[in-house]
C-alpha atoms as a PDB file:
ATOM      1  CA  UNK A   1       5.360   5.386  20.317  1.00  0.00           C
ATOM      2  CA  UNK A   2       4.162   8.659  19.191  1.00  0.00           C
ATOM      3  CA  UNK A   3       2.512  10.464  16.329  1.00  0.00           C
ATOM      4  CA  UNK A   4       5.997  11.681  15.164  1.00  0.00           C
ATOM      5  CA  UNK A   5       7.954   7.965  16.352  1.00  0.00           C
ATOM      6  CA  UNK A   6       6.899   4.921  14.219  1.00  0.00           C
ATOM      7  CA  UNK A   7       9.789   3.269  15.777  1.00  0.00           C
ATOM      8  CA  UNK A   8      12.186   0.687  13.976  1.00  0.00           C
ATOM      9  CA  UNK A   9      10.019  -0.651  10.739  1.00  0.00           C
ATOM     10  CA  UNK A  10      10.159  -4.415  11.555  1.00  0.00           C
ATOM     11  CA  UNK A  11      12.781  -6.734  10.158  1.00  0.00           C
ATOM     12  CA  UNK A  12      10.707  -8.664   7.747  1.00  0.00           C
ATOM     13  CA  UNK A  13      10.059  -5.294   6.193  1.00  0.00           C
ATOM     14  CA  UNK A  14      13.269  -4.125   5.850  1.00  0.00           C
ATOM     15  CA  UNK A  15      14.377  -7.381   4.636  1.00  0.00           C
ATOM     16  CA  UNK A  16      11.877  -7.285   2.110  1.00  0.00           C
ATOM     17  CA  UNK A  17      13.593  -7.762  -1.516  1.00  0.00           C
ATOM     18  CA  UNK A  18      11.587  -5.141  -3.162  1.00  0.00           C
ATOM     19  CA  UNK A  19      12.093  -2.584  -0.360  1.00  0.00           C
ATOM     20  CA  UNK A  20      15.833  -3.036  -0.214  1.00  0.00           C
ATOM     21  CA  UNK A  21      15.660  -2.283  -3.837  1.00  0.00           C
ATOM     22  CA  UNK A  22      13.730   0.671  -4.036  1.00  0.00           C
ATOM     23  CA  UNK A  23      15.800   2.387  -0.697  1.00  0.00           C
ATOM     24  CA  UNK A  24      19.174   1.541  -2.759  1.00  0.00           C
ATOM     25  CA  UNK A  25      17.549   3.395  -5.938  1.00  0.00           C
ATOM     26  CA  UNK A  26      16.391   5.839  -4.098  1.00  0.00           C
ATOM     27  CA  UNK A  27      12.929   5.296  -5.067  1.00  0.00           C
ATOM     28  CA  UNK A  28      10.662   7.024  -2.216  1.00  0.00           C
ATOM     29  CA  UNK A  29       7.548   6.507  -4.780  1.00  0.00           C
ATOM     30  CA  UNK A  30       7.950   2.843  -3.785  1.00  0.00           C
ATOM     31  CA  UNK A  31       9.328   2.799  -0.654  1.00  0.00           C
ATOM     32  CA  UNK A  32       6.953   4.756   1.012  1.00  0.00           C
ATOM     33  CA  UNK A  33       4.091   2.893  -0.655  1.00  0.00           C
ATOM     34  CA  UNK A  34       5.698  -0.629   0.262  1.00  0.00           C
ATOM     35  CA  UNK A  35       5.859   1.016   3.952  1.00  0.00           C
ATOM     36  CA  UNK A  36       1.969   1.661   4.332  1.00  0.00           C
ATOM     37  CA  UNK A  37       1.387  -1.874   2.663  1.00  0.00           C
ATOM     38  CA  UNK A  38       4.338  -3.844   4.771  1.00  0.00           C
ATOM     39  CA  UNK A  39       4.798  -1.628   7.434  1.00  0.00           C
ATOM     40  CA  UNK A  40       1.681  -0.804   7.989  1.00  0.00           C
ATOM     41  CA  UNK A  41       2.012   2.976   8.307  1.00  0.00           C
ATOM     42  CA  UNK A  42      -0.877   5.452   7.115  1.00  0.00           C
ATOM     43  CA  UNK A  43       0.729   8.682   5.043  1.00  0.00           C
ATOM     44  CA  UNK A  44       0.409  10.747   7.666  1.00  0.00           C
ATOM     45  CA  UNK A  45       2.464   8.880  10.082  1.00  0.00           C
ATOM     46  CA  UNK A  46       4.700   8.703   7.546  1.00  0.00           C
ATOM     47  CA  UNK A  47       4.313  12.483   6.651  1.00  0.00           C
ATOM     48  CA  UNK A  48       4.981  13.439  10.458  1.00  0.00           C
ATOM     49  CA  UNK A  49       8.063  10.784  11.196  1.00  0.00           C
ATOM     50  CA  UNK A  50       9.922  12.051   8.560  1.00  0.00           C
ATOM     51  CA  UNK A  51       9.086  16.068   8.824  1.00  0.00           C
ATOM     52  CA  UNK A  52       7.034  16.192   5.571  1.00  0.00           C
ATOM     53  CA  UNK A  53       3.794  17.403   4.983  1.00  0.00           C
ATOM     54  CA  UNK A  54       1.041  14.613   3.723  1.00  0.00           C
ATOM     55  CA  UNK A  55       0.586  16.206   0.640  1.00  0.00           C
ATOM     56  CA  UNK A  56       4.714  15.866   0.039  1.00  0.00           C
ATOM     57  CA  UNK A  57       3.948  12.366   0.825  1.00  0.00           C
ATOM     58  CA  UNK A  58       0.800  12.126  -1.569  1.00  0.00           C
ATOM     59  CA  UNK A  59       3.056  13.894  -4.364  1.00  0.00           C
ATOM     60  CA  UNK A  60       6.045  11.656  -3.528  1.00  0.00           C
ATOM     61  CA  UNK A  61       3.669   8.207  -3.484  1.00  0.00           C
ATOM     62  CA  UNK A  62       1.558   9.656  -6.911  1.00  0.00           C
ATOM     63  CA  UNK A  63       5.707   9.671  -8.733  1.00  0.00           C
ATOM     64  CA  UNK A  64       4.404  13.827  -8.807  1.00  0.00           C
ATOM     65  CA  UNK A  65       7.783  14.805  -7.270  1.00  0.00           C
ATOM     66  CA  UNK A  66      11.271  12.535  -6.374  1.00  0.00           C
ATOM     67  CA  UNK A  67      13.323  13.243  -3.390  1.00  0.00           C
ATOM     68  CA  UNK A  68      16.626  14.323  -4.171  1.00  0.00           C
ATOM     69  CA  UNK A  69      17.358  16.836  -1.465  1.00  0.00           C
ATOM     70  CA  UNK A  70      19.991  14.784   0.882  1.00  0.00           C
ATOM     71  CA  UNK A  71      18.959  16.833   4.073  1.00  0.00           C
ATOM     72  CA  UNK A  72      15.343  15.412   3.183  1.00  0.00           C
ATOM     73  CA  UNK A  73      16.990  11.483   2.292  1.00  0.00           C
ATOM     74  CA  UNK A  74      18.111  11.687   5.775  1.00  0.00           C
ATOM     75  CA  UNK A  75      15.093  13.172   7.624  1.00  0.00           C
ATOM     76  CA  UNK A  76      13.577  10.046   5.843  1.00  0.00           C
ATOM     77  CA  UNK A  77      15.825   7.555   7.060  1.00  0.00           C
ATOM     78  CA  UNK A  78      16.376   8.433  10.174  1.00  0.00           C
ATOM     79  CA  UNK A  79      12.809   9.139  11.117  1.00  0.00           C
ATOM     80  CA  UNK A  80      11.480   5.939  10.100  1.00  0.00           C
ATOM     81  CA  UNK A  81      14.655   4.090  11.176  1.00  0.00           C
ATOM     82  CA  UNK A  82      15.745   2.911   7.785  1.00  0.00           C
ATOM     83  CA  UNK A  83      19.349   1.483   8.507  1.00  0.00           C
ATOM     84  CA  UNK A  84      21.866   4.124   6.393  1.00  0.00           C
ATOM     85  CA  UNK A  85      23.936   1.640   4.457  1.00  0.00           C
ATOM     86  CA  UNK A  86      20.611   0.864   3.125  1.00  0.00           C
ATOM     87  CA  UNK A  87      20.406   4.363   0.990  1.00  0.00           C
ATOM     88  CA  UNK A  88      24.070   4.166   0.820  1.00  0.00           C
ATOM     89  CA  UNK A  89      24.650   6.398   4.031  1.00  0.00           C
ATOM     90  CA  UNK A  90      26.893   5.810   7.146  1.00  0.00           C
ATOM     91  CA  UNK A  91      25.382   4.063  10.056  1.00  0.00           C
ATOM     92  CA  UNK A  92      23.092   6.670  11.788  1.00  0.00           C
ATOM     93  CA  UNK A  93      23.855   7.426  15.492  1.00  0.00           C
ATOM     94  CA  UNK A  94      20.451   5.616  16.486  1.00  0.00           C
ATOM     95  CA  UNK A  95      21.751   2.376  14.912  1.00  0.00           C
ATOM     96  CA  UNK A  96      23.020  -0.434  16.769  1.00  0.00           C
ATOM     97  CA  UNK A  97      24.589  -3.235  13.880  1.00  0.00           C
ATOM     98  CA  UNK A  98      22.966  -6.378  16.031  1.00  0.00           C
ATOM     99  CA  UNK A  99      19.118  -5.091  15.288  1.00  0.00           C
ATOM    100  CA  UNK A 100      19.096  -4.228  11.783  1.00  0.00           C
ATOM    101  CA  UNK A 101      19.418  -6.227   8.941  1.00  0.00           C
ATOM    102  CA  UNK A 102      22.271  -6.674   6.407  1.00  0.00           C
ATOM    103  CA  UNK A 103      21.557  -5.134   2.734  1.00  0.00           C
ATOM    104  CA  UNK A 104      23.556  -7.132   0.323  1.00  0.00           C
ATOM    105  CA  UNK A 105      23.056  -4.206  -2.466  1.00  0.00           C
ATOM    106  CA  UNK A 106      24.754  -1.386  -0.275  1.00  0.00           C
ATOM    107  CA  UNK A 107      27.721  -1.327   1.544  1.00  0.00           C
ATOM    108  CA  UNK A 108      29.274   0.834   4.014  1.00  0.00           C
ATOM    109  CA  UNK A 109      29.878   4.842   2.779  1.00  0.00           C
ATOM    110  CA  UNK A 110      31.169   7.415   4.805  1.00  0.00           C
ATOM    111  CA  UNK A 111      28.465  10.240   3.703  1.00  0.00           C
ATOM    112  CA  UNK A 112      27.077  11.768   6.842  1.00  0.00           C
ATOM    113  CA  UNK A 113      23.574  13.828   7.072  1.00  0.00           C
ATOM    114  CA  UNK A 114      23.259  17.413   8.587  1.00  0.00           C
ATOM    115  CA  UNK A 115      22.047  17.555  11.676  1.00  0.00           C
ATOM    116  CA  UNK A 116      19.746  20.604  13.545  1.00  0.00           C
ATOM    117  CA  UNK A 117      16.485  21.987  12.114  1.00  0.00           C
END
């Protein structure tokens, strides 16, 4: 695993009440901080797996600035391999149903992220 790679958060995080919660509110503020605590990712790792600059991150953690850009929803999900049904997105191509867990809030949309740069 690289710098850029956290790989798949483990499934007692994602499984996590209060993390299901915030991803299905689309509340980065608290998802990203109950990442470093659960997940054990520093804001930088988080910065670079999702494409962000650490000061984004700081400013996203702080409740300084909200994500609502979708192409940025989807850098977020898919680089730290947060299951899309869990934001309310279609399976990502990276998913494979068997290794991620179920979110009873969200179910299955057909919204699909933009892909290239």
């Amino acid at each position: 695993m690289d710098a850029t790679t956290p790989g798949p958060l483990a499934p007692e995080v994602l499984e996590r009440d209060e993390l299901q919660r915030a991803l299905a509110e689309h509340d980065f503020s608290a998802v990203f901080s109950l990442i470093k605590k659960w997940g054990g990712l520093s804001q930088n790792r988080i910065a670079a797996a999702c494409q962000l600059s650490p000061g984004k991150v700081s400013t996203i953690i702080s409740g300084q600035q909200q994500v609502t850009s979708f192409a940025v929803i989807c850098r977020i999900v898919d680089g730290l391999r947060i299951p899309g049904r869990m934001v309310g997105l279609a399976d990502r191509p990276w998913e494979r149903q068997h290794d991620v867990p179920n979110s009873s809030g969200c179910g299955r949309s057909s919204v699909t992220c933009p892909t290239g740069p």
